[in-house]
Every structure is written in C-alpha cells, then in structure tokens.
Protein backbone atom coordinates (compact mmCIF):
# COMPACT_ATOMS: atom_id res chain seq x y z
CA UNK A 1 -42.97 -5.93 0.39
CA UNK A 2 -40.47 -8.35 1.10
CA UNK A 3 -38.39 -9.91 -1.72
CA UNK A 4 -35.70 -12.91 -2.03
CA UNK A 5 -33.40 -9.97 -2.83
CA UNK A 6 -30.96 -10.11 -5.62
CA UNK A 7 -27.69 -7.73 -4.78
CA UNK A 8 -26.02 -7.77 -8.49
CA UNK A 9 -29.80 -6.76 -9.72
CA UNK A 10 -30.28 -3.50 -6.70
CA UNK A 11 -26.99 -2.30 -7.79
CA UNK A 12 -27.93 -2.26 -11.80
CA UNK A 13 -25.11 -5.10 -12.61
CA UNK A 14 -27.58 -5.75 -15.10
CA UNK A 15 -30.76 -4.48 -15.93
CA UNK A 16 -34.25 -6.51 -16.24
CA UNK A 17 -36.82 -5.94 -19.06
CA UNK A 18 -38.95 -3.10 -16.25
CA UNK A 19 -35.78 -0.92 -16.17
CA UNK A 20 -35.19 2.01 -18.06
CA UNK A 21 -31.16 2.11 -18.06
CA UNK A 22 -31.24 5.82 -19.43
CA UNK A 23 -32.45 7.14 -16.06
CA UNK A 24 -30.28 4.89 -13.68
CA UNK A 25 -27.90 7.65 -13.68
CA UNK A 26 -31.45 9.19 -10.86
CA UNK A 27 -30.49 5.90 -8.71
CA UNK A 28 -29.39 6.25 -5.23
CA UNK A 29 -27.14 4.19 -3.60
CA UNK A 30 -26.78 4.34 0.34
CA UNK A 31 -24.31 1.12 0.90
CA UNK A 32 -22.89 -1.57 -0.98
CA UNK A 33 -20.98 -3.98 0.58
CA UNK A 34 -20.31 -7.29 0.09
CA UNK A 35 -21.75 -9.47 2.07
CA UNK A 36 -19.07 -11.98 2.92
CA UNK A 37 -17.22 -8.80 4.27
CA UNK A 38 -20.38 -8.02 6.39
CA UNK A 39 -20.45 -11.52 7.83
CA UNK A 40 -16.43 -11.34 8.40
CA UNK A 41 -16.74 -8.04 10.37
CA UNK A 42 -20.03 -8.78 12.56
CA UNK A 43 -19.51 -12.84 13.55
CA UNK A 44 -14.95 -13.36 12.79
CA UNK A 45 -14.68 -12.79 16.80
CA UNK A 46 -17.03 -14.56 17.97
CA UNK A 47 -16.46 -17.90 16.06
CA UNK A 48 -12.59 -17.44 17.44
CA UNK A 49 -14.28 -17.35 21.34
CA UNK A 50 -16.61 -20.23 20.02
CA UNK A 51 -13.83 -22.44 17.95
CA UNK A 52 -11.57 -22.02 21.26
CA UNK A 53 -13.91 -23.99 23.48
CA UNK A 54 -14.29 -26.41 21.52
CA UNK A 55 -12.05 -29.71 22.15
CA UNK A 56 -13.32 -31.57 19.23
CA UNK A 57 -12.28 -30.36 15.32
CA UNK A 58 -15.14 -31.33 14.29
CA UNK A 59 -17.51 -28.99 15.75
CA UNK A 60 -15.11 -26.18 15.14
CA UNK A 61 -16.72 -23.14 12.37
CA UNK A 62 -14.43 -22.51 9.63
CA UNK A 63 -16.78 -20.73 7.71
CA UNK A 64 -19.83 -18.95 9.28
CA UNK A 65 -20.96 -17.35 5.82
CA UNK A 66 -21.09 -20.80 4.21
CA UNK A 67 -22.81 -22.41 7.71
CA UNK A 68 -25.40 -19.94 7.14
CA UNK A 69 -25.82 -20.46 3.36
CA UNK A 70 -25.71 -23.94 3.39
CA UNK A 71 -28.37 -24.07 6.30
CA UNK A 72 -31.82 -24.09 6.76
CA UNK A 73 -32.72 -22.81 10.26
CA UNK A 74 -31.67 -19.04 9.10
CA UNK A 75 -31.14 -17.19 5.80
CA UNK A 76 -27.95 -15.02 4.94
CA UNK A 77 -30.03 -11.93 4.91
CA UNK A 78 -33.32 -10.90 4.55
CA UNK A 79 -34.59 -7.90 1.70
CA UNK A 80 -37.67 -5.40 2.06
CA UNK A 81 -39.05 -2.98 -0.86
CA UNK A 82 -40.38 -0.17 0.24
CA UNK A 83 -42.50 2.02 -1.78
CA UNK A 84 -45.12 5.17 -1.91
CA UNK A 85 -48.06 4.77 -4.45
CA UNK A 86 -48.09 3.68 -7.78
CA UNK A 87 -46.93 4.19 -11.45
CA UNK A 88 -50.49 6.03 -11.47
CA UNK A 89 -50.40 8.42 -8.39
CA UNK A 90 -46.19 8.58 -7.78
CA UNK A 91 -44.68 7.84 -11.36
CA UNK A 92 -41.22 8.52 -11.29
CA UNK A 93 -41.03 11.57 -13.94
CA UNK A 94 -43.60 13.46 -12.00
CA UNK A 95 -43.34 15.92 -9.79
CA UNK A 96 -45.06 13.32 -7.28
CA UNK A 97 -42.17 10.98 -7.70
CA UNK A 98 -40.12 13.00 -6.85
CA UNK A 99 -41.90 14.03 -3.50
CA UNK A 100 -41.97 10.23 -3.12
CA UNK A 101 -38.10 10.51 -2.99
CA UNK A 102 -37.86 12.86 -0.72
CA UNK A 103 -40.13 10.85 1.79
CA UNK A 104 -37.47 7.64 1.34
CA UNK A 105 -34.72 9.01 1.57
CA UNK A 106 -35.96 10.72 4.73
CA UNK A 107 -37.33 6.91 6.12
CA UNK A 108 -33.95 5.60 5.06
CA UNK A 109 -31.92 7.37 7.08
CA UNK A 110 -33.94 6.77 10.50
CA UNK A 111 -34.68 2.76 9.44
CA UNK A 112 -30.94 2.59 10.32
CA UNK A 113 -30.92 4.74 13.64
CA UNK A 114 -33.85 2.37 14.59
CA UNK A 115 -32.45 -0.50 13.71
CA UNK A 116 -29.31 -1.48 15.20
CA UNK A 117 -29.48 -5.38 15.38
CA UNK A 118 -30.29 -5.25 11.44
CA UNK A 119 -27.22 -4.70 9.60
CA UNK A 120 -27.79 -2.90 6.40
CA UNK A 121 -24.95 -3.70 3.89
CA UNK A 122 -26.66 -3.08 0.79
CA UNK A 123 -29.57 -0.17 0.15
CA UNK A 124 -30.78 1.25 -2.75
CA UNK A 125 -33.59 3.81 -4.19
CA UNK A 126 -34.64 3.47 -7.66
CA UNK A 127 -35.65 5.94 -9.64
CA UNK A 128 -34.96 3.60 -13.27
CA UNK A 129 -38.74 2.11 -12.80
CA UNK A 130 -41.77 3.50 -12.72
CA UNK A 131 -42.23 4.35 -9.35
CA UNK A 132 -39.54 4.97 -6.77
CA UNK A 133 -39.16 2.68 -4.42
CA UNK A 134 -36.24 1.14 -1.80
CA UNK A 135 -34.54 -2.21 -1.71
CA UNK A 136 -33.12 -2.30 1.99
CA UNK A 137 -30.86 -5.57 2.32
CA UNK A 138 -29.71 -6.42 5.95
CA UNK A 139 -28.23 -9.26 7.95
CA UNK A 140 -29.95 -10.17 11.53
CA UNK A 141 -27.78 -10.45 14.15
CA UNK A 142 -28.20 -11.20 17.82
CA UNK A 143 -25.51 -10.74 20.83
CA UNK A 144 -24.76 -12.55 24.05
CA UNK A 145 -26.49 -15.71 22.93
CA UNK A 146 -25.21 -18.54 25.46
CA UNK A 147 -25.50 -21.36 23.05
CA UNK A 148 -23.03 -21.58 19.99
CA UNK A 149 -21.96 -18.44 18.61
CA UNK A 150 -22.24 -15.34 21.39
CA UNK A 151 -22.61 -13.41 18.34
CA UNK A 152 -24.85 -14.91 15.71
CA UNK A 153 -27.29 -14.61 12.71
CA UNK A 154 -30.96 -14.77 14.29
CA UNK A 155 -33.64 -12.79 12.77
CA UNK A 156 -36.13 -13.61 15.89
CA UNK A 157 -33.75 -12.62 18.46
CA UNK A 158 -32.68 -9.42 16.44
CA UNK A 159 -36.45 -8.41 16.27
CA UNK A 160 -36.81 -9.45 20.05
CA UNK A 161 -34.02 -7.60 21.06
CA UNK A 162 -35.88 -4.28 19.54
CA UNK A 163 -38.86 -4.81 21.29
CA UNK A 164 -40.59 -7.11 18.88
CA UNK A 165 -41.83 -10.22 20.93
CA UNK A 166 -44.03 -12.34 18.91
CA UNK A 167 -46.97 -14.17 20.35
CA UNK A 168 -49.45 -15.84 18.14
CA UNK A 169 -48.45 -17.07 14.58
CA UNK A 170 -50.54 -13.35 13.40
CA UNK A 171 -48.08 -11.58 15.66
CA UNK A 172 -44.94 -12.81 15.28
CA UNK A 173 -41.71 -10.51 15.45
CA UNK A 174 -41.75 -10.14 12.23
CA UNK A 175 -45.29 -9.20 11.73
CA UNK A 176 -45.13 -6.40 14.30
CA UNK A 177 -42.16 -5.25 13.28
CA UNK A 178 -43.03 -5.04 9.61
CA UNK A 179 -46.40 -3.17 10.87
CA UNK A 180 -44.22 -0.90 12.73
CA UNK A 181 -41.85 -0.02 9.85
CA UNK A 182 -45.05 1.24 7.68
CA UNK A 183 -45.99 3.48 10.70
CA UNK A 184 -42.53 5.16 10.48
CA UNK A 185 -42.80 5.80 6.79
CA UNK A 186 -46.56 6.68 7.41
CA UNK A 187 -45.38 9.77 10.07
CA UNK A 188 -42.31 10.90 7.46
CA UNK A 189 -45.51 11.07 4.39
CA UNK A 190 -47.42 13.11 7.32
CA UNK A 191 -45.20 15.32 6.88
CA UNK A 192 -44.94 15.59 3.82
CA UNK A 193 -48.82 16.11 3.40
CA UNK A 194 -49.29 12.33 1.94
CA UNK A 195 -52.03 10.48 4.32
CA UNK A 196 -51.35 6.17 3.88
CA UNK A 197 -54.80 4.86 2.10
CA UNK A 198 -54.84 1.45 3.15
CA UNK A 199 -56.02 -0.69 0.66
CA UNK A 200 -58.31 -3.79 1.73
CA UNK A 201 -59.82 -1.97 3.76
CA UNK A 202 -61.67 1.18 5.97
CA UNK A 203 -60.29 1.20 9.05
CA UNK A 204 -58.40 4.22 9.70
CA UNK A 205 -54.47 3.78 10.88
CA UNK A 206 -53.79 2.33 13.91
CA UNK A 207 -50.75 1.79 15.53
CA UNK A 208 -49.18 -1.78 16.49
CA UNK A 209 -50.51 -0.94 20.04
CA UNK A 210 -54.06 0.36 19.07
CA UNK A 211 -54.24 -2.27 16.92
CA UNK A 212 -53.82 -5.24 19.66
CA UNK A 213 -55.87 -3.23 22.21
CA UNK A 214 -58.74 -3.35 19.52
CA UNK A 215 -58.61 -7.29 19.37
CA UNK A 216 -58.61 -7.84 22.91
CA UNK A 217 -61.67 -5.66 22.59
CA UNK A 218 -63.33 -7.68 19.90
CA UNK A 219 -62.25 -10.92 21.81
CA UNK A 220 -63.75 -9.17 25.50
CA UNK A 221 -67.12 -8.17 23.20
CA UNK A 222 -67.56 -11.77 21.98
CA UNK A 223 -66.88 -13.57 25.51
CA UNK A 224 -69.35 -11.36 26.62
CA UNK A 225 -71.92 -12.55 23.83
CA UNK A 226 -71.18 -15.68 24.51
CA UNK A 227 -71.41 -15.49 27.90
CA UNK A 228 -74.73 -13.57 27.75
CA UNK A 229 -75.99 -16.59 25.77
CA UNK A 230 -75.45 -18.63 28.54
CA UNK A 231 -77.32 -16.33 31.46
CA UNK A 232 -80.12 -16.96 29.13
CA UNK A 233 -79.92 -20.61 28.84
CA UNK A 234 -79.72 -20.97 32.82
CA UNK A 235 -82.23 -18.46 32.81
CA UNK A 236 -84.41 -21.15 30.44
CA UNK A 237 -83.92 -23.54 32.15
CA UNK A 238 -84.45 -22.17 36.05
CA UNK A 239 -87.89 -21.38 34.52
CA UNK A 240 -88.14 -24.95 33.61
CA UNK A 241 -87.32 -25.90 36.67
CA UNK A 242 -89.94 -23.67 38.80
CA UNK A 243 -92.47 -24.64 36.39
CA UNK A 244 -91.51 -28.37 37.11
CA UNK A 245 -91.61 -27.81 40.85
CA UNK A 246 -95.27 -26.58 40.61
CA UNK A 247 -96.04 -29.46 39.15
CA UNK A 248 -94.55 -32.06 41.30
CA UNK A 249 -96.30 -30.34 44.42
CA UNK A 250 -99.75 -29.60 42.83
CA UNK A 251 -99.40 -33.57 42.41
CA UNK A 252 -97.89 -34.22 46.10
CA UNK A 253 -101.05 -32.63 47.38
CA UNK A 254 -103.12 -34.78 45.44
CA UNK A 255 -101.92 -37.56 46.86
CA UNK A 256 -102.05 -36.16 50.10
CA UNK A 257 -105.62 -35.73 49.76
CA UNK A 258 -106.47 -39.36 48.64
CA UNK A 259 -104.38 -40.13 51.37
CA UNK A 260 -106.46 -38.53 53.57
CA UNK A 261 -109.84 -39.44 51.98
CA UNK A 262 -108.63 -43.01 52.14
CA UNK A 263 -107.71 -42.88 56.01
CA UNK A 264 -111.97 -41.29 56.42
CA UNK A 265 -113.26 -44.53 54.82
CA UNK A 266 -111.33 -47.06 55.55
CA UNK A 267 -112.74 -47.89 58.72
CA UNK A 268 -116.11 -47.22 58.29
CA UNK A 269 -118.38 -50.33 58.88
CA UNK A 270 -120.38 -49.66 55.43
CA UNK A 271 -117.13 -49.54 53.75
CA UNK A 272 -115.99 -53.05 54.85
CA UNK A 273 -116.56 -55.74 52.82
CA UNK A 274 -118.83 -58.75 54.82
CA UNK A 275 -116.98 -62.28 55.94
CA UNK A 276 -117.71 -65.54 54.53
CA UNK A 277 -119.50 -68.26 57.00
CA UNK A 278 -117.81 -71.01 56.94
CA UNK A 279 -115.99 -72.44 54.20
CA UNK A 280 -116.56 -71.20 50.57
CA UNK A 281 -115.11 -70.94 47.11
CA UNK A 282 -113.60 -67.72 45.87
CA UNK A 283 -116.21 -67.75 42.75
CA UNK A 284 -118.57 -67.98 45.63
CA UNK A 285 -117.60 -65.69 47.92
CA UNK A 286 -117.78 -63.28 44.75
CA UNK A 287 -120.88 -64.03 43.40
CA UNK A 288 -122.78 -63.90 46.93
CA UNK A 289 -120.68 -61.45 48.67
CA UNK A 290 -118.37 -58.70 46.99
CA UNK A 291 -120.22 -58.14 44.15
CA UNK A 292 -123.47 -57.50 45.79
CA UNK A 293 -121.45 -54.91 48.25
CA UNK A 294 -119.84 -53.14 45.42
CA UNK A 295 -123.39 -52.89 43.36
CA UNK A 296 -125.22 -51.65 46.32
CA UNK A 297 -121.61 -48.96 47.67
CA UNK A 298 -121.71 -47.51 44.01
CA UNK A 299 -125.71 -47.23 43.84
C-alpha cells in the first residue's frame, strides 16, 4: 500500500481508535529522524553550490524543506505499508504473526541495501494492530542533476537511477518499482515457507521482466489475428476479382463473335437493303422497300 504517511502517528505520539496501546511496547522502530534534519543533511551543500551561481537574490534557496513543502511538482517524502496476510491468516497474537515479523524485519533490512537513492528517515513495524505490518517513510533524492539543485528531491529520477525507467502511464517508475518491491518480500516469505496468493486473480507470479515479455506476447498474438484477418480479406477479394475477370472475358468473346458474325453478313447481296428509284418519301421508301426486305430476311 502506499499511504499519505503521518510520522507523529508511526511513532505512537498518539494512538488511533485500531490501536491497542497495551501491546505497543511489541513495536519496532528502525529510524526516526526528523525530517527537516534529513533534508538539511542530503540537499544543505548543494543549495550553497546552487545559491553561489546565482547573481540575482531572488532566485537564491533559503529554505529547500519549505520549497519542497510549499510546492507542487514533488512531495517531501513519500510512505509505503507493507504487510503479510490478514487479521484472519497473520493476526498479530498468533504464532503466524509472529512468523510475519520475522519475514519484515528480514525485507526491511535489504529494502535499504537496495535502495540507496530512497532515504529512509523514519521506519516502523507494528505489532499494536491486528496484523503486523511496516510503515517505511523515505525522501527521493537524485544526484548530478544539471538544472537547479545538483542534488535534489526527484522521485522519477531516484527510481530511474535504480533501474526503474518508466514507459507507458501502466509502467511508470513507480509502478515497476512497486512490482519489484513485492517480489523481494515474495523471495524472503519463500523462505520462510509462505507462497504470495495474489488476489484478483490466477496467474501465477511473475517477475517485472516475465511480466512485460508476456504483454509483448499478447500484443505479437493479436497483431497476428489481426493481421490474419486481413490475408483473408485480400484473399476475398482476389477471388472476387478472378471471378470478375471470367466474366469480363466470357463477355469479350461474345462480342468478338458478333463481331465476326456481323463482318459474314454484311456484305452479302441478300443482306443489303434495295435502293430507291428516283426520288421518294421516307414513309415511302418504308412502306415499299424496307419493310418488305425485313418480312421476307426474317421469313
């Protein structure tokens, strides 16, 4: 999960309604610092190199914390839960819990050997609610940037800089690294014995890899249906277009053959029609000439 994150609440400055303040004393606490410190010690430098450069006052930093905070491109730190079962399967007083523990504290201490550009200044495992889980809060922070700050708060760039290059809005940095972060606490429960059930749905476990290497499949096996679809509609249509061919000669060689029938007749004497004497009317020439010929050619 992924929560706004609330630092006074992690570290039980007071408890909410879901806590159960008699067992707090079963809470682990991994770091706690504040985060203004955190900000001092990872960005103090660089705003001296970038406040130096600057020749106007106003564009000079004199507080990168409150930059940040009062901003919108980036937040001051970002906050992940991360848990194993339920109240059902992993509740806290049962032996399961505290197997669940064992697993966290185990991903806990390798989520900060993997991540270096995430810096953890406040983690902590609760065992006060009914199932143990981890609130991991970090700032992202990116180095040699060449515009503004060298140093400076970039959750993109920090994710890039692992190995996390986004590419569609479904796999963003985030995304993949989040899906990679599940696979790490999936191989510590392996070992454990504890297999992740995905819920939502059947597919087995894939990794971030597997995963894209299936959707290029899918993608491949639909291009190929769609292309398929189209060998058959030029397939359609070639047929229509033999069938039309066919056509247009079986009709060429009809008129070939009144052609030729024409070219036998049309000099025969019988098939000439007879030439007025003299001068006569058309209604005439009709009446005592053509159609006579044509009675006596079609009897």
């Amino acid at each position: 999960m992924v929560g706004k994150g609330s630092i006074n609440h992690n570290s039980r400055k007071f408890h909410a309604q879901n806590t159960d303040p008699e067992r707090s004393n079963l809470n682990s606490t991994y770091c706690n610092i504040p985060i203004k410190q955190i900000y001092h010690e990872l960005f103090d430098e660089a705003v001296k190199r970038y406040n130096g450069k600057q020749t106007r006052k106003d564009r000079c930093i004199d507080d990168y914390y409150e930059k940040i905070r009062s901003g919108k491109q980036e937040k001051l730190f970002h906050e992940i839960i991360v848990q194993i079962g339920n109240k059902d399967d992993m509740n806290a007083k049962t032996d399961e819990g505290h197997l669940a523990v064992k697993i966290l504290n185990e991903y806990m201490q390798s989520f900060l050997d993997r991540n270096s550009n995430l810096k953890v200044f406040s983690a902590h495992l609760h065992m006060d609610e009914a199932t143990p889980h981890l609130h991991i809060d970090f700032v992202p922070f990116t180095t040699g940037s060449k515009r503004g700050l060298d140093t400076r708060v970039s959750l993109k760039q920090a994710l890039a800089t692992q190995g996390f290059k986004g590419g569609s809005r479904q796999e963003t940095e985030w995304s993949q690294w989040v899906q990679s972060e599940k696979e790490q606490l999936a191989t510590v429960m392996q070992r454990h014995g504890i297999e992740w059930e995905q819920k939502g749905t059947n597919e087995v476990h894939l990794s971030v890899l597997e995963y894209k290497k299936q959707e290029r499949a899918k993608e491949v096996a639909m291009l190929d249906y769609k292309v398929s679809d189209k060998k058959k509609e030029l397939e359609k249509i070639g047929g229509e277009l033999s069938n039309l061919k066919d056509k247009i000669n079986t009709v060429e060689n009809k008129v070939q053959f009144v052609d030729i029938n024409m070219a036998k007749y049309e000099n025969e004497p019988e098939w000439q029609l007879p030439k007025p004497k003299g001068i006569i009317t058309a209604k005439n020439y009709y009446e005592k000439f053509a159609q006579p010929f044509f009675k006596s050619s079609s009897g």
